[in-house]
PDB file of N, CA and C in Angstrom:
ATOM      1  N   UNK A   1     -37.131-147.298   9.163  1.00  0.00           N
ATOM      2  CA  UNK A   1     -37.773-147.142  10.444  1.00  0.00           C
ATOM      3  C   UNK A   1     -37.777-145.664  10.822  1.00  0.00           C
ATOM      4  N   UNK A   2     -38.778-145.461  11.224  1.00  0.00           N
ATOM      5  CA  UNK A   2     -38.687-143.995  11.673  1.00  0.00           C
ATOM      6  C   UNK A   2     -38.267-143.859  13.308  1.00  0.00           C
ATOM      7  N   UNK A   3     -37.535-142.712  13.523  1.00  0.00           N
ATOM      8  CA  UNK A   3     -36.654-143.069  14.756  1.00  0.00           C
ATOM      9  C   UNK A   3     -37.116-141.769  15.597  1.00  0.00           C
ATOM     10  N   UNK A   4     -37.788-140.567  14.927  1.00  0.00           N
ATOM     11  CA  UNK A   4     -38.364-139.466  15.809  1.00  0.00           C
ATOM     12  C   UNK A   4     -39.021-138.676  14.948  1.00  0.00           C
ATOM     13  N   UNK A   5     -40.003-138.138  15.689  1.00  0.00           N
ATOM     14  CA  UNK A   5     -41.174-137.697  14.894  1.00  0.00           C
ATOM     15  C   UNK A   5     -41.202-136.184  16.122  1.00  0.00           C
ATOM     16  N   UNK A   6     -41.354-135.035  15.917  1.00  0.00           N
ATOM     17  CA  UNK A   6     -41.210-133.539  16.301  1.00  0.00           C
ATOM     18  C   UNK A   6     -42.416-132.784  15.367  1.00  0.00           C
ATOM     19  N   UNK A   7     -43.312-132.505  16.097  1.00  0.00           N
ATOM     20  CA  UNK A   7     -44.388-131.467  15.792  1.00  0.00           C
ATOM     21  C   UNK A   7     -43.998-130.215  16.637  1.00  0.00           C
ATOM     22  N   UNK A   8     -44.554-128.966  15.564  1.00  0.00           N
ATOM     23  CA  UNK A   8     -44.141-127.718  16.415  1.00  0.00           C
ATOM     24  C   UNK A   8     -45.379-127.182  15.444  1.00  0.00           C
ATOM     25  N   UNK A   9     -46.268-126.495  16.618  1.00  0.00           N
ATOM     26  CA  UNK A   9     -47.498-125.650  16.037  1.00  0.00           C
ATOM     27  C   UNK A   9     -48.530-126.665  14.783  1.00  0.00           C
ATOM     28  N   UNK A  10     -48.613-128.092  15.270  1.00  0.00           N
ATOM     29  CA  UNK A  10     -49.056-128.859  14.237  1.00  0.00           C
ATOM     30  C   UNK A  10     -50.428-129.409  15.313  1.00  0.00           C
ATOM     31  N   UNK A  11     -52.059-129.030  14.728  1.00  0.00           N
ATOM     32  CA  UNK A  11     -53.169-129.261  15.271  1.00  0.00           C
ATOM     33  C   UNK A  11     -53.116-129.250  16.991  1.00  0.00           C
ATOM     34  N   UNK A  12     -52.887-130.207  17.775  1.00  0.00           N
ATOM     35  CA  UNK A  12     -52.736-130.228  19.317  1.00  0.00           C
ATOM     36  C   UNK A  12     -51.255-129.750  19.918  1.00  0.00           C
ATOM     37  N   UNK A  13     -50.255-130.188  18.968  1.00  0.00           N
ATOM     38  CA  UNK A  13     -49.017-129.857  19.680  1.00  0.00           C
ATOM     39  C   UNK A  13     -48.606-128.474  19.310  1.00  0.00           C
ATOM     40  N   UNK A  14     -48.042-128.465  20.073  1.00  0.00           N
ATOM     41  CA  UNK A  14     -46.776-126.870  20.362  1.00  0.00           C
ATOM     42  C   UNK A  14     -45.847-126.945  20.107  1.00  0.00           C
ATOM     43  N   UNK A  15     -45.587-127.929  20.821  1.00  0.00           N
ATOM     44  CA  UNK A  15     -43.760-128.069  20.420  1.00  0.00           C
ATOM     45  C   UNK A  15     -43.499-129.716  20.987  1.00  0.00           C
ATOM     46  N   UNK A  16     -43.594-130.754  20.197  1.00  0.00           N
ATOM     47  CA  UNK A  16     -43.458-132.138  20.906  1.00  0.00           C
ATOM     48  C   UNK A  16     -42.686-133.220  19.934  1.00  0.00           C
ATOM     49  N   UNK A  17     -42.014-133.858  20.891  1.00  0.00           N
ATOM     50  CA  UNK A  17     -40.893-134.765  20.432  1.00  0.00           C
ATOM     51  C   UNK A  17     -41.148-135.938  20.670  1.00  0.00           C
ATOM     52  N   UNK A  18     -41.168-136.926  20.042  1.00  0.00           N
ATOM     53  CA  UNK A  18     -40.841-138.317  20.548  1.00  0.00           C
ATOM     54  C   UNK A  18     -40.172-139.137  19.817  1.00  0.00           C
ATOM     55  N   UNK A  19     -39.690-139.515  20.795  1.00  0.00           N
ATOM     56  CA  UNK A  19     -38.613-141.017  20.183  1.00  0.00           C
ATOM     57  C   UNK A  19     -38.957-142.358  20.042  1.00  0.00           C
ATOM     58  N   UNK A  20     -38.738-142.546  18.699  1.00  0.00           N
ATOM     59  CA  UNK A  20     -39.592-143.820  18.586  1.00  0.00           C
ATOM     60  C   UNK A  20     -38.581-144.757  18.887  1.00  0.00           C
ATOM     61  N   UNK A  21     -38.552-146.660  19.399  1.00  0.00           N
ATOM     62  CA  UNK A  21     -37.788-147.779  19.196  1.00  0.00           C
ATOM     63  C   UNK A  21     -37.694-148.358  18.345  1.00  0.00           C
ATOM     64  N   UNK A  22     -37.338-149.805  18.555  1.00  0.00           N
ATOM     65  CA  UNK A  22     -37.507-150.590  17.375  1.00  0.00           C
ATOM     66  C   UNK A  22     -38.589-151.522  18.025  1.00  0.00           C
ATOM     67  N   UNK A  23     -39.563-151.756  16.475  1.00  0.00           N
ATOM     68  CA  UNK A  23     -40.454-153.008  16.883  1.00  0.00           C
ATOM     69  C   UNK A  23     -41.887-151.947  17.204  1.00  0.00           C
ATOM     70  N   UNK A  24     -43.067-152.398  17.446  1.00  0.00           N
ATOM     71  CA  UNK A  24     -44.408-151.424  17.367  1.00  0.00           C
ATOM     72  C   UNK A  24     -44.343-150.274  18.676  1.00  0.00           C
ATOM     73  N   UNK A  25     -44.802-148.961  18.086  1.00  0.00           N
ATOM     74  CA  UNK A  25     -45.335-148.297  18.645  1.00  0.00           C
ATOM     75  C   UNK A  25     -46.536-148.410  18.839  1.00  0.00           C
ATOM     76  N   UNK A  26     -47.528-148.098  20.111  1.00  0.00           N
ATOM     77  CA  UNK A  26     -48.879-147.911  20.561  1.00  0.00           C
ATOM     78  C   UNK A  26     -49.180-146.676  21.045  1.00  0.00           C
ATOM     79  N   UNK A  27     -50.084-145.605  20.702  1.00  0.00           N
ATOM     80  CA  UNK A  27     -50.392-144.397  21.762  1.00  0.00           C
ATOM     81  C   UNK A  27     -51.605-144.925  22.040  1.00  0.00           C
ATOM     82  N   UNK A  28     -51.575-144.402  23.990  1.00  0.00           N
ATOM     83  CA  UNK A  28     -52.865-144.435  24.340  1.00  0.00           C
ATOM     84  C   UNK A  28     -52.705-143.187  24.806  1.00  0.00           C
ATOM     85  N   UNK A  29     -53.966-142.356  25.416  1.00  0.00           N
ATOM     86  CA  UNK A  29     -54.279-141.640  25.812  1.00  0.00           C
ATOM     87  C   UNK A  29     -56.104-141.082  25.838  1.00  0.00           C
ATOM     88  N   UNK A  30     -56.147-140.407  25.974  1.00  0.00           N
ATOM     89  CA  UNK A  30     -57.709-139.611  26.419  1.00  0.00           C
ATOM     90  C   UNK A  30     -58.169-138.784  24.621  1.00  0.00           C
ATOM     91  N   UNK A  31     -59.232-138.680  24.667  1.00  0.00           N
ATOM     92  CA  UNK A  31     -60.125-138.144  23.372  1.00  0.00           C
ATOM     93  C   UNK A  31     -59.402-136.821  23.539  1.00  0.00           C
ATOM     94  N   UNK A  32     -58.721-136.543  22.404  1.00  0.00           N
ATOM     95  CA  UNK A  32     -58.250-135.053  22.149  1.00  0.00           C
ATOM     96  C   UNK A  32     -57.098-135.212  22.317  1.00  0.00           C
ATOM     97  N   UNK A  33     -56.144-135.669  23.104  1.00  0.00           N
ATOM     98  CA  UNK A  33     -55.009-136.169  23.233  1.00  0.00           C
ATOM     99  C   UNK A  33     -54.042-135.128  22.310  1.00  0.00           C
ATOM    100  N   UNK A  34     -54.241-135.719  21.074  1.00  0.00           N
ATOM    101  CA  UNK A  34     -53.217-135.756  19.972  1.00  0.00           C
ATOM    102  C   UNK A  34     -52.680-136.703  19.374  1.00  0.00           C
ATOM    103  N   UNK A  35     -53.181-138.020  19.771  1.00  0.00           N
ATOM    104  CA  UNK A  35     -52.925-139.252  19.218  1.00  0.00           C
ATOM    105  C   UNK A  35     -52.845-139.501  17.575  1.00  0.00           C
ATOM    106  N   UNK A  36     -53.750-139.120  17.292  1.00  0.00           N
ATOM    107  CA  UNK A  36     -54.121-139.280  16.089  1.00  0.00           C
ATOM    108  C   UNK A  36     -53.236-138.617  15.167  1.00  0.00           C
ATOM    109  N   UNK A  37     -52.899-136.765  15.580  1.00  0.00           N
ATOM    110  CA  UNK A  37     -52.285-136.098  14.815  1.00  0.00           C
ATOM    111  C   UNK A  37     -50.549-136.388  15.020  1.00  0.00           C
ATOM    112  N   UNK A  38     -50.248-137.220  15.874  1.00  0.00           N
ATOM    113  CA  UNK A  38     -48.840-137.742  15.324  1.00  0.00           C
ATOM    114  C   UNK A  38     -49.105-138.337  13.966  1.00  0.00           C
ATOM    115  N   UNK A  39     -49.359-139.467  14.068  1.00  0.00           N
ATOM    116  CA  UNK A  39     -49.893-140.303  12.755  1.00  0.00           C
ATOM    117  C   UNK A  39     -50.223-139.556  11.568  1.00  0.00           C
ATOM    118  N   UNK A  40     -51.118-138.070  11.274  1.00  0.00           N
ATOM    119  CA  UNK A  40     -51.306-136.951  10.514  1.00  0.00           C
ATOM    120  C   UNK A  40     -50.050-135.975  10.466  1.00  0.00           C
ATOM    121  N   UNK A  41     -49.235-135.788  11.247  1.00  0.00           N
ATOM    122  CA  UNK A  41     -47.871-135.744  10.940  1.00  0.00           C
ATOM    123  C   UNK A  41     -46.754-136.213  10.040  1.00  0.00           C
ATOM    124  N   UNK A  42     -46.569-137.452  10.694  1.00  0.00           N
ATOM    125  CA  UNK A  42     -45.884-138.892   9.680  1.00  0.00           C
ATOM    126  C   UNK A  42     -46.391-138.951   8.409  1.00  0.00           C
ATOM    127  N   UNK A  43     -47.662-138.780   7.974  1.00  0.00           N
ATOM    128  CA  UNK A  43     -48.217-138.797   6.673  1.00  0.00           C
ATOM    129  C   UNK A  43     -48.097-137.555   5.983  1.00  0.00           C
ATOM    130  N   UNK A  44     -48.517-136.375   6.504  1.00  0.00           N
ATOM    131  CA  UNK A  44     -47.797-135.403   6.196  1.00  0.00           C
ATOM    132  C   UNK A  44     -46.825-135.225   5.953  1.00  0.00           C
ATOM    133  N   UNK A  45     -45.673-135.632   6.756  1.00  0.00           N
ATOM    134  CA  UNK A  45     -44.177-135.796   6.198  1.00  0.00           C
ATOM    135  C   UNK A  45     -43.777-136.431   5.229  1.00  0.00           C
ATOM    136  N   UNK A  46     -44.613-137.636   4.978  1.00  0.00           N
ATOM    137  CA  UNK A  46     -43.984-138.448   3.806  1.00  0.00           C
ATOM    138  C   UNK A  46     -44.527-138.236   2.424  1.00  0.00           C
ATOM    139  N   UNK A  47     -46.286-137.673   2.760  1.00  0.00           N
ATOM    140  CA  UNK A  47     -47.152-137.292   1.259  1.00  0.00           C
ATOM    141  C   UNK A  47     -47.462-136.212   1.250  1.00  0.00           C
ATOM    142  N   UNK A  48     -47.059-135.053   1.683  1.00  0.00           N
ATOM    143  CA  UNK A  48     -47.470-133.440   1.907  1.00  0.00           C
ATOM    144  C   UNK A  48     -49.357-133.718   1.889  1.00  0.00           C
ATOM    145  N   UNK A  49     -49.713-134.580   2.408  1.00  0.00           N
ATOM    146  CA  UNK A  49     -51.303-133.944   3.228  1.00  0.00           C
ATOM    147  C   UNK A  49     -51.232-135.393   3.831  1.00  0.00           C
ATOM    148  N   UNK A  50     -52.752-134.876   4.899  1.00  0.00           N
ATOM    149  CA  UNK A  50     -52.953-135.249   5.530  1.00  0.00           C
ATOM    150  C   UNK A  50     -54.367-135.611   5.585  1.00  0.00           C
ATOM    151  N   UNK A  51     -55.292-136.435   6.700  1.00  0.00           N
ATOM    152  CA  UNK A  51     -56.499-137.079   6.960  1.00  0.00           C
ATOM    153  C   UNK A  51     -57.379-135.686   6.809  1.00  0.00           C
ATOM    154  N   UNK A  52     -57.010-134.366   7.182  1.00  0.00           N
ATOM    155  CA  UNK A  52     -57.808-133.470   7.917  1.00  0.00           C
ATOM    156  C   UNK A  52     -58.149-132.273   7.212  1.00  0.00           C
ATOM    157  N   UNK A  53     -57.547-132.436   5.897  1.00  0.00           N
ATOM    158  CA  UNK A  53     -58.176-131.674   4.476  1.00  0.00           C
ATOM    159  C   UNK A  53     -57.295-130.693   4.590  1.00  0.00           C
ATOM    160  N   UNK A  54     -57.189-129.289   3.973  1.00  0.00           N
ATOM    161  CA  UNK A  54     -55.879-128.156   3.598  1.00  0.00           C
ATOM    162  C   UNK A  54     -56.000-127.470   4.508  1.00  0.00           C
ATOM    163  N   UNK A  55     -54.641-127.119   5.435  1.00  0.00           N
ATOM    164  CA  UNK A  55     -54.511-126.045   5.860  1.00  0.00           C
ATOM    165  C   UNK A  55     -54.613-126.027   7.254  1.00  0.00           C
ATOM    166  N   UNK A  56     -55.698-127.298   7.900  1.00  0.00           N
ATOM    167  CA  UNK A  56     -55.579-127.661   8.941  1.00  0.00           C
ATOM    168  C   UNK A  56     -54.779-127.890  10.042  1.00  0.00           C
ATOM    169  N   UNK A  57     -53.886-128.117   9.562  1.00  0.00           N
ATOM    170  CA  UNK A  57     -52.527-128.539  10.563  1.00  0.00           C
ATOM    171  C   UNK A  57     -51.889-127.454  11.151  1.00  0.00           C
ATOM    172  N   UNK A  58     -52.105-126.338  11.107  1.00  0.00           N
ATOM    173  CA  UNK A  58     -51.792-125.101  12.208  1.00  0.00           C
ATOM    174  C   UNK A  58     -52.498-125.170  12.662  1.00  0.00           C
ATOM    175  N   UNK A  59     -51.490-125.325  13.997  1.00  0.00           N
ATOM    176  CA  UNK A  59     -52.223-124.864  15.797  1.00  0.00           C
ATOM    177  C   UNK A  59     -53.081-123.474  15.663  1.00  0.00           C
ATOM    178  N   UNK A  60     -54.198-123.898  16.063  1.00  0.00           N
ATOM    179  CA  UNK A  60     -54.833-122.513  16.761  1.00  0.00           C
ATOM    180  C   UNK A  60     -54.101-122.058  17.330  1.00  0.00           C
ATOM    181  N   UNK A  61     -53.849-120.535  17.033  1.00  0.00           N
ATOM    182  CA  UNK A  61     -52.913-119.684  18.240  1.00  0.00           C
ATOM    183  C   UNK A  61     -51.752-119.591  17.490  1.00  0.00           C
ATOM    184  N   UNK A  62     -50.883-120.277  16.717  1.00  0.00           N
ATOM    185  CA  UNK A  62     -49.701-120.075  16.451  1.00  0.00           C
ATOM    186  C   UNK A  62     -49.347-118.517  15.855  1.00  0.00           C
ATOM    187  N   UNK A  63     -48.408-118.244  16.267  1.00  0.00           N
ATOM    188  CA  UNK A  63     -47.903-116.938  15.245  1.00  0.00           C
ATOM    189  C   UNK A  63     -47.568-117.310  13.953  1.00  0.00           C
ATOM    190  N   UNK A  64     -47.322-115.798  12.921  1.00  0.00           N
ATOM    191  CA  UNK A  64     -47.197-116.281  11.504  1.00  0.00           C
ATOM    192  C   UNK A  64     -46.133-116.299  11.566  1.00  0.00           C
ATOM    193  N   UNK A  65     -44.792-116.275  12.824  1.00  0.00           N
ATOM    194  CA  UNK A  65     -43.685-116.990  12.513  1.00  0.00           C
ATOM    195  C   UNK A  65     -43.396-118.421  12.760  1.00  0.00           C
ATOM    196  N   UNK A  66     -43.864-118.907  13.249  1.00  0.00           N
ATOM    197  CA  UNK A  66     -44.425-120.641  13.128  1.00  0.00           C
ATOM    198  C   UNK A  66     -44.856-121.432  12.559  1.00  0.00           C
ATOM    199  N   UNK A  67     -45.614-120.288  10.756  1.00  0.00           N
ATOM    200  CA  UNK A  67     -46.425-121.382  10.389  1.00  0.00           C
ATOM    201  C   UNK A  67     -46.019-121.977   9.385  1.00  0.00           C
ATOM    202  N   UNK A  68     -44.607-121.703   8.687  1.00  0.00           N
ATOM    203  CA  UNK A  68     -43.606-122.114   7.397  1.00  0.00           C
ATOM    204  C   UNK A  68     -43.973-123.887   7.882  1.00  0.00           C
ATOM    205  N   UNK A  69     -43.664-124.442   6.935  1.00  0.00           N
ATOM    206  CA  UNK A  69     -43.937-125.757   6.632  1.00  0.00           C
ATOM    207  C   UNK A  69     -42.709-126.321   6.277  1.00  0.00           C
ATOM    208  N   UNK A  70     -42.392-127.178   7.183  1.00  0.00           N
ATOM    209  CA  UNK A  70     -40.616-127.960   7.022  1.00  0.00           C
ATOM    210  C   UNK A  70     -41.330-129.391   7.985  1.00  0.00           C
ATOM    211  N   UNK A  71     -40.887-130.146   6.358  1.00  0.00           N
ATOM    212  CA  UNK A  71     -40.903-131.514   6.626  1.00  0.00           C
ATOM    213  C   UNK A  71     -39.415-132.225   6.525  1.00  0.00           C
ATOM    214  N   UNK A  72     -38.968-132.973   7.386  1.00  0.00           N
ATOM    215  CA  UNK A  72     -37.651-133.856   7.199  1.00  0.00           C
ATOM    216  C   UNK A  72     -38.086-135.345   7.554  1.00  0.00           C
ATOM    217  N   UNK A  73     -38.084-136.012   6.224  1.00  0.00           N
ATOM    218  CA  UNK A  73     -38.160-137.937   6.896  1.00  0.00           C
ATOM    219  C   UNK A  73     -36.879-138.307   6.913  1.00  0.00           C
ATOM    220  N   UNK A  74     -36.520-138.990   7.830  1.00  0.00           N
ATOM    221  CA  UNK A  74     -35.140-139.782   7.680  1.00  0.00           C
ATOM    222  C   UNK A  74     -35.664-141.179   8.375  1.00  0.00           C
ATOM    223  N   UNK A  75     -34.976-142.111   7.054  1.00  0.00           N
ATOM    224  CA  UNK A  75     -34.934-143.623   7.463  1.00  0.00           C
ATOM    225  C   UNK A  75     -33.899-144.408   8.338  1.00  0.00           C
ATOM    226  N   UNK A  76     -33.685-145.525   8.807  1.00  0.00           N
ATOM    227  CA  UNK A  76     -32.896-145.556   9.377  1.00  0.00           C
ATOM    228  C   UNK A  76     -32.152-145.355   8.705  1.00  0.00           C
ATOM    229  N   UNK A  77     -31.463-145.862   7.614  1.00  0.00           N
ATOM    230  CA  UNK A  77     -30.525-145.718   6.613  1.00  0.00           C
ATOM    231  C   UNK A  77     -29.362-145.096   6.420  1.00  0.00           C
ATOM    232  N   UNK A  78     -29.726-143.435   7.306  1.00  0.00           N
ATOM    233  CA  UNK A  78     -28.905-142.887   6.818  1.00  0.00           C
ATOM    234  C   UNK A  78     -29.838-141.741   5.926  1.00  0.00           C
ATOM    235  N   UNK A  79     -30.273-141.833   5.478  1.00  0.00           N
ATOM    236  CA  UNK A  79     -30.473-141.453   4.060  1.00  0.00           C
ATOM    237  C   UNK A  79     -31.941-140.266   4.452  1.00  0.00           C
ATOM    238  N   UNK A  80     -32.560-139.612   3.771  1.00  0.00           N
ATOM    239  CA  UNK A  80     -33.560-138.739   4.416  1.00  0.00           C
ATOM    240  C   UNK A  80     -33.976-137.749   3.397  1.00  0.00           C
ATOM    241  N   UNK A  81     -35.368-137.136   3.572  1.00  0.00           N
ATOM    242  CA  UNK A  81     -36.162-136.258   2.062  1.00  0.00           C
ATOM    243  C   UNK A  81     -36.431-135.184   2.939  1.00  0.00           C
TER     244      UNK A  81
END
């Protein structure tokens, strides 16, 4: 189960956290949101790409000290890549 998911300088977000429960997550929100790029996150984290083709996933605007690429999955388990 995935238990938190943290974008920093990734397509819409800046710096954003959320905590997931147990049992389904739903995002709603408005067109542009960022809905989507959690989900392009999570996949990113687990298969190094994503829906949105190379390179995409830096925020417009970010500095080039922001833009290193650090993925961490951890299951519930314990256990984590």
């Amino acid at each position: 189960m995935i238990e938190r998911v943290k974008l920093v300088n990734f397509l819409s977000h800046k710096d954003t956290e959320i905590q997931l429960g147990e049992g389904l997550t739903v995002f709603i929100g408005r067109n542009g949101a960022g809905k989507s790029s959690v989900i392009d996150a999570i996949t990113y984290a687990l298969y190094g790409q994503h829906t949105r083709g190379k390179r995409t996933h830096v925020r417009d605007g970010a500095s080039q000290h922001t833009r290193g690429k650090r993925t961490h999955v951890r299951d519930g388990s314990g256990g984590g890549r």
